[in-house]
Protein backbone atom coordinates (compact mmCIF):
# COMPACT_ATOMS: atom_id res chain seq x y z
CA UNK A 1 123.11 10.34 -2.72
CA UNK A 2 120.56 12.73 -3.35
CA UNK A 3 122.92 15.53 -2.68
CA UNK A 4 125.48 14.35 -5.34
CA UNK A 5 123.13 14.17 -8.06
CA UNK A 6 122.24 17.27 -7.61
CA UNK A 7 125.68 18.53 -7.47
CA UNK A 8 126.58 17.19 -11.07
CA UNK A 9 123.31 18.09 -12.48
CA UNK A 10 123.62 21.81 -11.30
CA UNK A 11 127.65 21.50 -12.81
CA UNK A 12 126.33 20.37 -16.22
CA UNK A 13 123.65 22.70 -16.65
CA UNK A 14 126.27 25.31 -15.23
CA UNK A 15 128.84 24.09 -17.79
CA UNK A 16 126.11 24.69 -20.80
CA UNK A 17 125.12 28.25 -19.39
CA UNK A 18 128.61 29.39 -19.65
CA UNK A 19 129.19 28.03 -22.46
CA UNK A 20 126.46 28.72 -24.74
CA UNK A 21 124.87 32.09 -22.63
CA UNK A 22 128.19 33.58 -21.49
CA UNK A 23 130.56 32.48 -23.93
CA UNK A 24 132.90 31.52 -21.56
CA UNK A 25 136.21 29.51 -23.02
CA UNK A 26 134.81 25.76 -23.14
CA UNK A 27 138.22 25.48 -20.76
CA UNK A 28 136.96 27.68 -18.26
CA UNK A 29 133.61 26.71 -17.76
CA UNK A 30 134.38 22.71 -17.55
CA UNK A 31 136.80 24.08 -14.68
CA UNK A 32 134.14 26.20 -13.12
CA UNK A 33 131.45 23.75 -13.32
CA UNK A 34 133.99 20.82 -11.96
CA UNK A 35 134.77 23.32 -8.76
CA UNK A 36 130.81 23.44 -8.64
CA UNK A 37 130.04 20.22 -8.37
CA UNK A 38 133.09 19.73 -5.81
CA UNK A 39 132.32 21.90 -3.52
CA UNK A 40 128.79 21.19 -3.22
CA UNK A 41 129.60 17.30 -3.59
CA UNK A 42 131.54 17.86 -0.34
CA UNK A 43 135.23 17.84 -1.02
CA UNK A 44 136.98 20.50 1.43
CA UNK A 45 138.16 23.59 -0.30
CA UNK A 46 141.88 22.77 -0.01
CA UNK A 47 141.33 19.26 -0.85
CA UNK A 48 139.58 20.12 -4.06
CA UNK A 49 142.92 22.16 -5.15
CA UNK A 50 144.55 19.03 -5.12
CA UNK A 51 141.43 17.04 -6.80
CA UNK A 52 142.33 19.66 -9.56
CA UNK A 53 146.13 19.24 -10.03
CA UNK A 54 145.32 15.48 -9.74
CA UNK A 55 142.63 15.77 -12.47
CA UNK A 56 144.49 17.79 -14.82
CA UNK A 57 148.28 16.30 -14.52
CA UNK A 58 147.12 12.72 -14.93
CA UNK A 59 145.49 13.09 -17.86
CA UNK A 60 147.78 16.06 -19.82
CA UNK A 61 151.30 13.40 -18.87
CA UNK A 62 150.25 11.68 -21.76
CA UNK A 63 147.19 13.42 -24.24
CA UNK A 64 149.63 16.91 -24.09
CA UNK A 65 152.45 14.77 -25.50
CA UNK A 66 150.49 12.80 -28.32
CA UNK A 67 148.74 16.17 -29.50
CA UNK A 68 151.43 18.13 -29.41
CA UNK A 69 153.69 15.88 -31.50
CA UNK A 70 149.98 15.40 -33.81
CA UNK A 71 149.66 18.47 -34.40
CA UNK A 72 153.34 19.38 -35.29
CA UNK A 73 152.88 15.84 -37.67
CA UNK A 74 149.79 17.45 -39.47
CA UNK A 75 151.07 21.00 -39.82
CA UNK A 76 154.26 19.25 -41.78
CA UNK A 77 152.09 17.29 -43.94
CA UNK A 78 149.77 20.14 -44.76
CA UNK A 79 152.24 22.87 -45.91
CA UNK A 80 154.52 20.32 -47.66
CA UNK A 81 151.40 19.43 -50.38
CA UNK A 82 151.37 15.97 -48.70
CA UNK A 83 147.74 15.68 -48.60
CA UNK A 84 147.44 17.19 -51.76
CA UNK A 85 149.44 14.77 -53.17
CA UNK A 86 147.29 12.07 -51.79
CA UNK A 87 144.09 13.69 -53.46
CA UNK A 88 146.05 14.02 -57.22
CA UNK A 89 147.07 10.30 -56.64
CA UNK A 90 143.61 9.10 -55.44
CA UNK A 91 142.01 10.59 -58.30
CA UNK A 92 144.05 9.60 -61.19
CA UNK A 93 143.88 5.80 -60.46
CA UNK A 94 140.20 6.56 -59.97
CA UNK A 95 139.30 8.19 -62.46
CA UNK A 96 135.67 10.88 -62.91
CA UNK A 97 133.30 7.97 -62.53
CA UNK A 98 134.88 6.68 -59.01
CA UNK A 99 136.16 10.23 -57.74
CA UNK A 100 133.24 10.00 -54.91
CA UNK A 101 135.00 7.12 -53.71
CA UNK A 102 138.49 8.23 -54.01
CA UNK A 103 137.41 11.88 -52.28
CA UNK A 104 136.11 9.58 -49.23
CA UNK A 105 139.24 7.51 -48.74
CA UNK A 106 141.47 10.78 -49.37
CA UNK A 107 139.66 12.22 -46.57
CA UNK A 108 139.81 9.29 -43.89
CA UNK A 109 143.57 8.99 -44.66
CA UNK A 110 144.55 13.04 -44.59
CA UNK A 111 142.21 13.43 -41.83
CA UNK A 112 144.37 11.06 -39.13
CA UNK A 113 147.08 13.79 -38.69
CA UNK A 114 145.11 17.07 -40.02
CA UNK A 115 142.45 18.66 -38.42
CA UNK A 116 139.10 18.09 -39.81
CA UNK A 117 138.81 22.22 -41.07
CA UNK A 118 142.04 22.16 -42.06
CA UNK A 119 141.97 19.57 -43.98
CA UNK A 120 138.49 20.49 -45.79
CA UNK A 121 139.76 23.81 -46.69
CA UNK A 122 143.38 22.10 -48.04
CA UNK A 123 141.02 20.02 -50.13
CA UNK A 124 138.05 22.02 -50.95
CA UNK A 125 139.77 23.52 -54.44
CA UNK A 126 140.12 19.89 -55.77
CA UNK A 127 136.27 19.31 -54.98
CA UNK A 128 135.28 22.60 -56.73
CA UNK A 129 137.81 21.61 -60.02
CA UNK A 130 136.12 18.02 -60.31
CA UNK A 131 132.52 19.75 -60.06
CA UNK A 132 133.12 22.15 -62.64
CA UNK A 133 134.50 19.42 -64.90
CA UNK A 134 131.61 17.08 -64.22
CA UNK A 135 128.59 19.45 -63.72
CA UNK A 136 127.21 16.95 -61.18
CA UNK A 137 126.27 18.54 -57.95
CA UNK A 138 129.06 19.26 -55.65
CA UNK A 139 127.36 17.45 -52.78
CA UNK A 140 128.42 14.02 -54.78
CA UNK A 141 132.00 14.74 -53.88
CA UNK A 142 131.55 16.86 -50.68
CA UNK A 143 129.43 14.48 -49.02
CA UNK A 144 131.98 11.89 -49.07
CA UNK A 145 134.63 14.01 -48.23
CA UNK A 146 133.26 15.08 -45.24
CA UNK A 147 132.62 11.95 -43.64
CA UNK A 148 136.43 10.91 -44.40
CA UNK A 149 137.05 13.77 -42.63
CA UNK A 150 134.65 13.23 -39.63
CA UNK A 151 135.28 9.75 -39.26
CA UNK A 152 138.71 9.75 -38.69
CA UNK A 153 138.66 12.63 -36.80
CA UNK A 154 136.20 11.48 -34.25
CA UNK A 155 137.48 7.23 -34.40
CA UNK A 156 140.94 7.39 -35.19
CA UNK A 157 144.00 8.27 -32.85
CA UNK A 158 146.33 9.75 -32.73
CA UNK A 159 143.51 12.56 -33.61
CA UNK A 160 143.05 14.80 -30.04
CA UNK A 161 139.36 13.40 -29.41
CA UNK A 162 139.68 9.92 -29.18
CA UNK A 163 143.00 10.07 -27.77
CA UNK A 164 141.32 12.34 -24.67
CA UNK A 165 138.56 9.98 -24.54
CA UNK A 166 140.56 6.49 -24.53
CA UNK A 167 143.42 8.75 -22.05
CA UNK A 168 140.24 9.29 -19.56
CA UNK A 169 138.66 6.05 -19.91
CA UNK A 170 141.91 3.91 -19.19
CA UNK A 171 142.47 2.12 -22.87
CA UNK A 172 145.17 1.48 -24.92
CA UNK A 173 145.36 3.66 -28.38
CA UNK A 174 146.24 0.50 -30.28
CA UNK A 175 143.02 -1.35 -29.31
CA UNK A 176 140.98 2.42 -30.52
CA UNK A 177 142.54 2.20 -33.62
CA UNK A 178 141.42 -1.16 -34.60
CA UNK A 179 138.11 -1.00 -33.21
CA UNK A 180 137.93 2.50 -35.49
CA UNK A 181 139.02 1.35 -38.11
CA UNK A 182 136.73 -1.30 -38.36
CA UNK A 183 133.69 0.61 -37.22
CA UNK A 184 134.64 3.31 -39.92
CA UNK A 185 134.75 1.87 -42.99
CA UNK A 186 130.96 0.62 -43.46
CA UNK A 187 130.15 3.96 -41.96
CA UNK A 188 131.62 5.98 -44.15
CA UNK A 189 130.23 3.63 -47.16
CA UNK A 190 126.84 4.32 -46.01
CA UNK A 191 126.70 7.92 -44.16
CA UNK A 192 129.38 8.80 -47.03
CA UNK A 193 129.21 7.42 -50.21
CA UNK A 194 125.04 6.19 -50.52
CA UNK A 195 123.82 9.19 -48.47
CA UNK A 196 126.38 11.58 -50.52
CA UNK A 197 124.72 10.15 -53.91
CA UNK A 198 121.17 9.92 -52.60
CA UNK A 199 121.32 13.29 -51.73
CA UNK A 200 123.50 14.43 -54.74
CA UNK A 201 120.32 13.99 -56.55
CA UNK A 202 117.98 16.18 -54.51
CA UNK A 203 120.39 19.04 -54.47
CA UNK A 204 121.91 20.63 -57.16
CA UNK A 205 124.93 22.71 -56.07
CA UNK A 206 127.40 24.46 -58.07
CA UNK A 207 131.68 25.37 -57.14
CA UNK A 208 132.10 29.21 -56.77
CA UNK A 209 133.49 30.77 -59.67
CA UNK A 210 137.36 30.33 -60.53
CA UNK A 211 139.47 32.61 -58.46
CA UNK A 212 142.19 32.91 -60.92
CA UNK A 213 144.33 34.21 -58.12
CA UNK A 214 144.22 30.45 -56.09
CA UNK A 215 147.14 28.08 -55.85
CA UNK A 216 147.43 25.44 -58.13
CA UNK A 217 148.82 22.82 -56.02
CA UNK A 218 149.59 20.38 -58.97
CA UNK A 219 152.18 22.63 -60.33
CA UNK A 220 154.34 22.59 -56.99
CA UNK A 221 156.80 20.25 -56.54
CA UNK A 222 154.78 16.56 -56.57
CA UNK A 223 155.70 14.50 -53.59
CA UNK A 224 155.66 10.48 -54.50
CA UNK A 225 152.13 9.34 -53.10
CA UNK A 226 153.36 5.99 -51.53
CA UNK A 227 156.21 7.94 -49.43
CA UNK A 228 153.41 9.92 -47.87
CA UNK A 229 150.89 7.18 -47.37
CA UNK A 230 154.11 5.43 -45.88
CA UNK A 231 155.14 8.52 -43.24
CA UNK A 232 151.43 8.40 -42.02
CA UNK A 233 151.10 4.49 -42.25
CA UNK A 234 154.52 4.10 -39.89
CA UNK A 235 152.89 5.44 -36.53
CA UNK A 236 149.64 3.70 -36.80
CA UNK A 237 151.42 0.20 -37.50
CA UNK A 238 154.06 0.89 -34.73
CA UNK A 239 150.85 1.82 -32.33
CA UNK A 240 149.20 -1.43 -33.40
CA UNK A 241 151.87 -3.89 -33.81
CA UNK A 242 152.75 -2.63 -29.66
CA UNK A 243 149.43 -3.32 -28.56
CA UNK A 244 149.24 -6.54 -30.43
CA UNK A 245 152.40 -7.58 -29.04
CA UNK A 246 151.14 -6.54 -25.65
CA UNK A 247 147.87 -8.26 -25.71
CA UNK A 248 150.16 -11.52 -26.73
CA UNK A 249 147.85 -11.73 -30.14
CA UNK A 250 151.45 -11.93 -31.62
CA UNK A 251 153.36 -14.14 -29.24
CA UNK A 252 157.42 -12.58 -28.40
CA UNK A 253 157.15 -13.90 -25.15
CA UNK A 254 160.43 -16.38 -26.40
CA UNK A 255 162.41 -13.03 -26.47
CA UNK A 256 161.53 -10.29 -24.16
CA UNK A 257 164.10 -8.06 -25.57
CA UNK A 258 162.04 -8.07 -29.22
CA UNK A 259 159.07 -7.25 -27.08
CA UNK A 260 160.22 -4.83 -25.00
CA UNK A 261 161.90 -3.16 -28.15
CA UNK A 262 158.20 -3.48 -29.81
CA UNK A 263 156.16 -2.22 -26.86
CA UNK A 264 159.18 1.15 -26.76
CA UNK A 265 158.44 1.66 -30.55
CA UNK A 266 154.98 1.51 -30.68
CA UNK A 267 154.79 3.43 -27.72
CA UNK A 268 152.09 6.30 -29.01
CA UNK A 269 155.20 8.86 -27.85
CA UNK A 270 157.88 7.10 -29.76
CA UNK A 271 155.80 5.88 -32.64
CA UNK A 272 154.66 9.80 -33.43
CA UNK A 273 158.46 11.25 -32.47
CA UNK A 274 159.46 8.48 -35.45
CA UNK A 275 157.04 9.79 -38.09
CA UNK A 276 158.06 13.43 -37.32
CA UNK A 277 161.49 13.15 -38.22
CA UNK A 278 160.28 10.71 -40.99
CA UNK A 279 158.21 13.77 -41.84
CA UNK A 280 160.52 16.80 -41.01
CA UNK A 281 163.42 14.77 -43.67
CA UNK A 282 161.64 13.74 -46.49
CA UNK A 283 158.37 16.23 -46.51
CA UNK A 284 160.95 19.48 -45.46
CA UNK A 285 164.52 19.09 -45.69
CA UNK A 286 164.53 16.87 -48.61
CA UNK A 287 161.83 18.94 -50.67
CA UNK A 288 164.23 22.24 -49.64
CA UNK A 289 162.45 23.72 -46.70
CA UNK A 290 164.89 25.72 -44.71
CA UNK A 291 165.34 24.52 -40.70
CA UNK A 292 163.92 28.24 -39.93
CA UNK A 293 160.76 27.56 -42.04
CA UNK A 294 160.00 23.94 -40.33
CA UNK A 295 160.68 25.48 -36.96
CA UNK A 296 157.95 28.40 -37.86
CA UNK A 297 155.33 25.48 -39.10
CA UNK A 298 155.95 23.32 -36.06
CA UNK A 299 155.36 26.38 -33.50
CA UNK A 300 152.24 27.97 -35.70
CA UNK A 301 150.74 24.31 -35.17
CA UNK A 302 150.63 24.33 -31.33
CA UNK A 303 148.21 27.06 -31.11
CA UNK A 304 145.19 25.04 -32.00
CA UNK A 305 146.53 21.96 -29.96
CA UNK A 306 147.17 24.06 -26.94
CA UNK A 307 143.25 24.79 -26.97
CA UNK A 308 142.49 20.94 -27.02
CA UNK A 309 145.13 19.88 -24.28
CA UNK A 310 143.74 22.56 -21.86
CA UNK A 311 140.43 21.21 -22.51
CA UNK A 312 141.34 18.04 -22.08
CA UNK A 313 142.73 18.41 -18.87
CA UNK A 314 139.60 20.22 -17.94
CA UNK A 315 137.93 17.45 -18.95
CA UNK A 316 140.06 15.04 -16.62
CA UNK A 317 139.24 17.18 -13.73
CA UNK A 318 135.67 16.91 -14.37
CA UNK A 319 136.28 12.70 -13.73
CA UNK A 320 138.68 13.13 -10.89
CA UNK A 321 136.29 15.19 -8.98
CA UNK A 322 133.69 12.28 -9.91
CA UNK A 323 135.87 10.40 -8.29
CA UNK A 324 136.98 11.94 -5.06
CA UNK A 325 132.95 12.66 -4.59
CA UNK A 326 131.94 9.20 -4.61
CA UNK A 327 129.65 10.14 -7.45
CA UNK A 328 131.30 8.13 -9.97
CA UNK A 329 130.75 4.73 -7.54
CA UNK A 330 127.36 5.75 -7.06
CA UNK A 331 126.32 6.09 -10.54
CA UNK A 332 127.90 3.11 -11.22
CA UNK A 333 126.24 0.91 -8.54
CA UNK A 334 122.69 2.85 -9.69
CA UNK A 335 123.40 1.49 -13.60
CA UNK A 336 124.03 -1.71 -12.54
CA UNK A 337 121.06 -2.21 -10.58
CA UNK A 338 118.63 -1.20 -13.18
CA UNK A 339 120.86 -2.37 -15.81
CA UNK A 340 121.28 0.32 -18.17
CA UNK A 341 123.73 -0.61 -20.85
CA UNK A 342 126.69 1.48 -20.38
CA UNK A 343 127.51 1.22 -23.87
CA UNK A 344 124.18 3.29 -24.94
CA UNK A 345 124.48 5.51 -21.99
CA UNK A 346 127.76 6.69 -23.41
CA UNK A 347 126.09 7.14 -26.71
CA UNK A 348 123.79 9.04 -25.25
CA UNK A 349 125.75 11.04 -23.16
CA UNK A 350 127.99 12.24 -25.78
CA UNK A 351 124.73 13.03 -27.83
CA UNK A 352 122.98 15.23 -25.31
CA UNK A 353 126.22 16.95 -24.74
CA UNK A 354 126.81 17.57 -28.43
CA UNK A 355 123.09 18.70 -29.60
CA UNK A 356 123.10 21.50 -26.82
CA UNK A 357 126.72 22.60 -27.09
CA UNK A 358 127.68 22.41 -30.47
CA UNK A 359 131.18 21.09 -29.74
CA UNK A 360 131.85 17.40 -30.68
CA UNK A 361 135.32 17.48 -28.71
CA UNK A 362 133.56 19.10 -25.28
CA UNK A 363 131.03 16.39 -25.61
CA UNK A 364 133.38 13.73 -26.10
CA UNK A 365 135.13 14.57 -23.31
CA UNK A 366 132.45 15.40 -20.92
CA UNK A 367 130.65 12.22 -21.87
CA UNK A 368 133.61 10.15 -20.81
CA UNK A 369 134.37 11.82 -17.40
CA UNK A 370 130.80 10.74 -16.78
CA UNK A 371 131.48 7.02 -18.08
CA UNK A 372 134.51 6.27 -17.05
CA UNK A 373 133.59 5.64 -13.22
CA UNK A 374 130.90 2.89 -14.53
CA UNK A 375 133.69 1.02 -16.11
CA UNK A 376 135.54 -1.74 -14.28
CA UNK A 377 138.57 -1.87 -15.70
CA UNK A 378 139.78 -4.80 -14.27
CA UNK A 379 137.41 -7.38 -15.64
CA UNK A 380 136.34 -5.37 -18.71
CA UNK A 381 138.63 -5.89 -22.22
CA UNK A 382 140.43 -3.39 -23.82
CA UNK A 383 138.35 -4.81 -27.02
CA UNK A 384 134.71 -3.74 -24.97
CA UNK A 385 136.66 -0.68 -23.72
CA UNK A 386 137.64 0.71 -27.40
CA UNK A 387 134.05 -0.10 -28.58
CA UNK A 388 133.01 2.50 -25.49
CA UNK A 389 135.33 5.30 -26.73
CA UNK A 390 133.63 4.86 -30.29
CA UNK A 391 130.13 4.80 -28.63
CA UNK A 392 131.48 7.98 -27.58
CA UNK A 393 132.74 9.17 -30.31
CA UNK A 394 129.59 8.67 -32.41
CA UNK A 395 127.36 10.47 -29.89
CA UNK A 396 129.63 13.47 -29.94
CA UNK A 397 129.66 13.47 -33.99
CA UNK A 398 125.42 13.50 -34.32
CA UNK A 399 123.46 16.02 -35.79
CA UNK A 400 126.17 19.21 -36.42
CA UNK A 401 123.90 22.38 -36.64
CA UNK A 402 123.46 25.57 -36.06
CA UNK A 403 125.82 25.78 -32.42
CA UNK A 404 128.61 24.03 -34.43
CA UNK A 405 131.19 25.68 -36.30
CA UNK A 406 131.44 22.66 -38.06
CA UNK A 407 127.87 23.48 -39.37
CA UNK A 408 128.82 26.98 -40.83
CA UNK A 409 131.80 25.74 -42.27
CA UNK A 410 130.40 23.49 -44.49
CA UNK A 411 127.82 26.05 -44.87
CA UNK A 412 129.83 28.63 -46.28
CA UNK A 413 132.36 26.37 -48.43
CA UNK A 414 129.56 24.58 -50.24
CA UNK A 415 127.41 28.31 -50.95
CA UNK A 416 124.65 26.48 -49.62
CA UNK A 417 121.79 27.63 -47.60
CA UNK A 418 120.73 26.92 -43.88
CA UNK A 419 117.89 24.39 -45.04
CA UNK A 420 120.34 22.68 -47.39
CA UNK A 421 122.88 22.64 -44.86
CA UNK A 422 120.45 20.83 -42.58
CA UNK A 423 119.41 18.39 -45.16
CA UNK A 424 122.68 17.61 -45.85
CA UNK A 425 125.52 18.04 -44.15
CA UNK A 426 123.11 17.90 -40.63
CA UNK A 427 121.78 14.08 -41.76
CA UNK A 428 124.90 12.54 -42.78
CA UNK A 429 126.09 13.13 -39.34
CA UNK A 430 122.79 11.55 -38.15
CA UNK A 431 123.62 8.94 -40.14
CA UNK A 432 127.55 8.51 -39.05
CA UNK A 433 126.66 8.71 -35.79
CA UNK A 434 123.83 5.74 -35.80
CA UNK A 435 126.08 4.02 -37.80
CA UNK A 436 128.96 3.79 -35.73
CA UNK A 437 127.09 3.07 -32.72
CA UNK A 438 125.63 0.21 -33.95
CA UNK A 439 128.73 -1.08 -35.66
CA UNK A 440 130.41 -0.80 -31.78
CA UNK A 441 127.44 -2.35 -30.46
CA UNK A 442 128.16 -5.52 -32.98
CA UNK A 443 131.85 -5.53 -32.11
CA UNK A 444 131.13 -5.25 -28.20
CA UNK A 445 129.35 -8.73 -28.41
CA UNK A 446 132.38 -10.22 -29.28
């Protein structure tokens, strides 16, 4: 026993040495430190090979698939103006006095197929035009936006973090995406909209000059706000309405071919193959984008996914060779007897992970090849199970600083200043992530 906790605790502190000393590829080291804690764990060297292949096909078969056809989703919707034209219509029917409000739910919505810095910088120019206007501090509208962003990102599949997470831990996407959504939206009231004016007040901050050279987006070709809110709606309800059917909350049983049909289509493979051609039609062909230009987008947006399915399989190594150690059993049995709530030590987890690393997807993904051996699947509910990957999730989102890229992004977009960063930026992630670990707390009582 002795010997196995010391073989994971020398892989972790391994895993953060290369990472944050050496720079090694977050991909690498989680491999390296994995081996580690194999081979000192007692596997056999030629068994560990296969602990590997084990570790890394099970989980890519289906988180490659659902990124991949995410990220190809996204990349369509950004270069069409599709998320633009969510912004425009968000903040017409809002109008200057609600824009906070619109900028929030323009983020959570965009941010489901983009990823979260792409999506900031797509929107960023609309933020800057509406501060100008206003002369209020930027931080009313940037706040806001950036916990759309982050929420989504971090509680809503088919984005690549919670998909990994609920892929590792054994639950079904459908089940995430309720318990996210309903986890989200009083977080992102609270860490979003109240912080964002709270500290709207205490900081002034002005847009960067007009760069008379930028894009106006509102002069391109508008795309109808509804058929875009539709495209992204169609996966999520197929995703849903599957694991709904599934879990017999709606009752097909009476005609297995409707629910077999149902379960196919809201498979999270057929569900996001559906809203690409949705996508590919009416955001390219139909707005005149050439078959050579839509192939270009599509391949340009696998280079950032291929980075978060290699991780992820390095991340599903990390939990096999849990496994095939024992470790995973033994950590389990040791929770149980001094009963440890496994729903805070994933929040923790995640949290420790995330405030030495920097990198919210690393510590989602470590966090859950750590908790997913404590879980019994068998007698725990997919309900309890998707209130664990947001546990996660919210542990992984907490305090962004100085080791997160996040941190200088937000940094440099906003002209702010380290201290102003941290006072900003830094506490509404505090907030988000206290908030939606006590909102899956609530929801794991039931």
């Amino acid at each position: 026993m002795l010997t196995l906790i010391l073989a994971f605790l020398i892989a972790v502190i391994l895993l953060l040495i290369l990472i944050l000393k050496f720079k090694i590829p977050a991909f690498i080291a989680l491999l390296i430190a994995s081996i580690t804690a194999g081979l000192i764990g007692g596997i056999e060297p030629l068994a560990l090979i296969d602990t590997i292949q084990k570790g890394m096909g099970g989980t890519l078969g289906f988180v490659a698939t659902v990124v991949g056809l995410g990220a190809i989703f996204g990349a369509i919707l950004e270069y069409s103006g599709g998320a633009q034209s969510i912004v425009n219509f968000l903040l017409t029917k809002s109008g200057e006095k609600r824009a906070p409000i619109a900028i929030a739910i323009a983020g959570f919505i965009i941010a489901i197929p983009v990823f979260f810095d792409v999506a900031f910088i797509i929107i960023i120019p609309v933020i800057y035009s509406i501060q100008r206007k206003t002369k209020k501090s930027l931080l009313l509208y940037a706040i806001p936006l950036l916990t759309g962003l982050a929420i989504t990102h971090a509680f809503i599949p088919p984005t690549p973090g919670p998909v990994a997470v609920a892929e590792i831990i054994n639950v079904e996407l459908g089940m995430v995406i309720i318990v996210g959504l309903i986890c989200g939206i009083p977080t992102l009231i609270l860490s979003g909209l109240v912080f964002g004016k709270y500290i709207a007040s205490k900081i002034y901050i002005e847009a960067p000059p007009e760069n008379k050279n930028q894009i106006n987006f509102e002069n391109d070709k508008p795309i109808p706000f509804y058929s875009v809110l539709t495209i992204i709606l169609v996966p999520i309800f197929l995703i849903v309405l599957s694991t709904l059917v599934t879990s017999e909350i709606i009752n097909v049983n009476s005609n297995p071919a409707l629910k077999s049909f149902l379960q196919l289509i809201g498979h999270p493979f057929i569900a996001l193959i559906i809203a690409n051609l949705l996508a590919w039609y009416f955001l390219g062909i139909k707005r005149d984008y050439s078959k050579n230009e839509l192939n270009k987008i599509t391949a340009k947006s696998l280079a950032p996914a291929g980075t978060i399915i290699l991780l992820t399989g390095a991340g599903g190594v990390f939990k096999q060779v849990l496994v095939d150690t024992g470790a995973g059993s033994m950590f389990a049995e040791s929770m149980s007897n001094i009963g440890f709530p496994v729903l805070l030590f994933a929040f923790l987890a995640a949290c420790a992970i995330r405030l030495i690393q920097g990198s919210a997807t690393v510590a989602m993904i470590t966090a859950a090849g750590l908790v997913a051996p404590l879980l019994n699947i068998d007698s725990m509910s997919s309900w309890f199970l998707a209130c664990v990957v947001i546990a996660i999730a919210s542990g992984s989102s907490i305090l962004s600083h100085v080791n997160d890229s996040g941190f200088w992004l937000v940094n440099q977009y906003l002209g702010m200043d380290e201290k102003d960063t941290f006072k900003s930026w830094s506490v509404m992630t505090v907030i988000l992530a206290l908030t939606g670990f006590g909102m899956a707390s609530i929801l794991s009582l039931f």
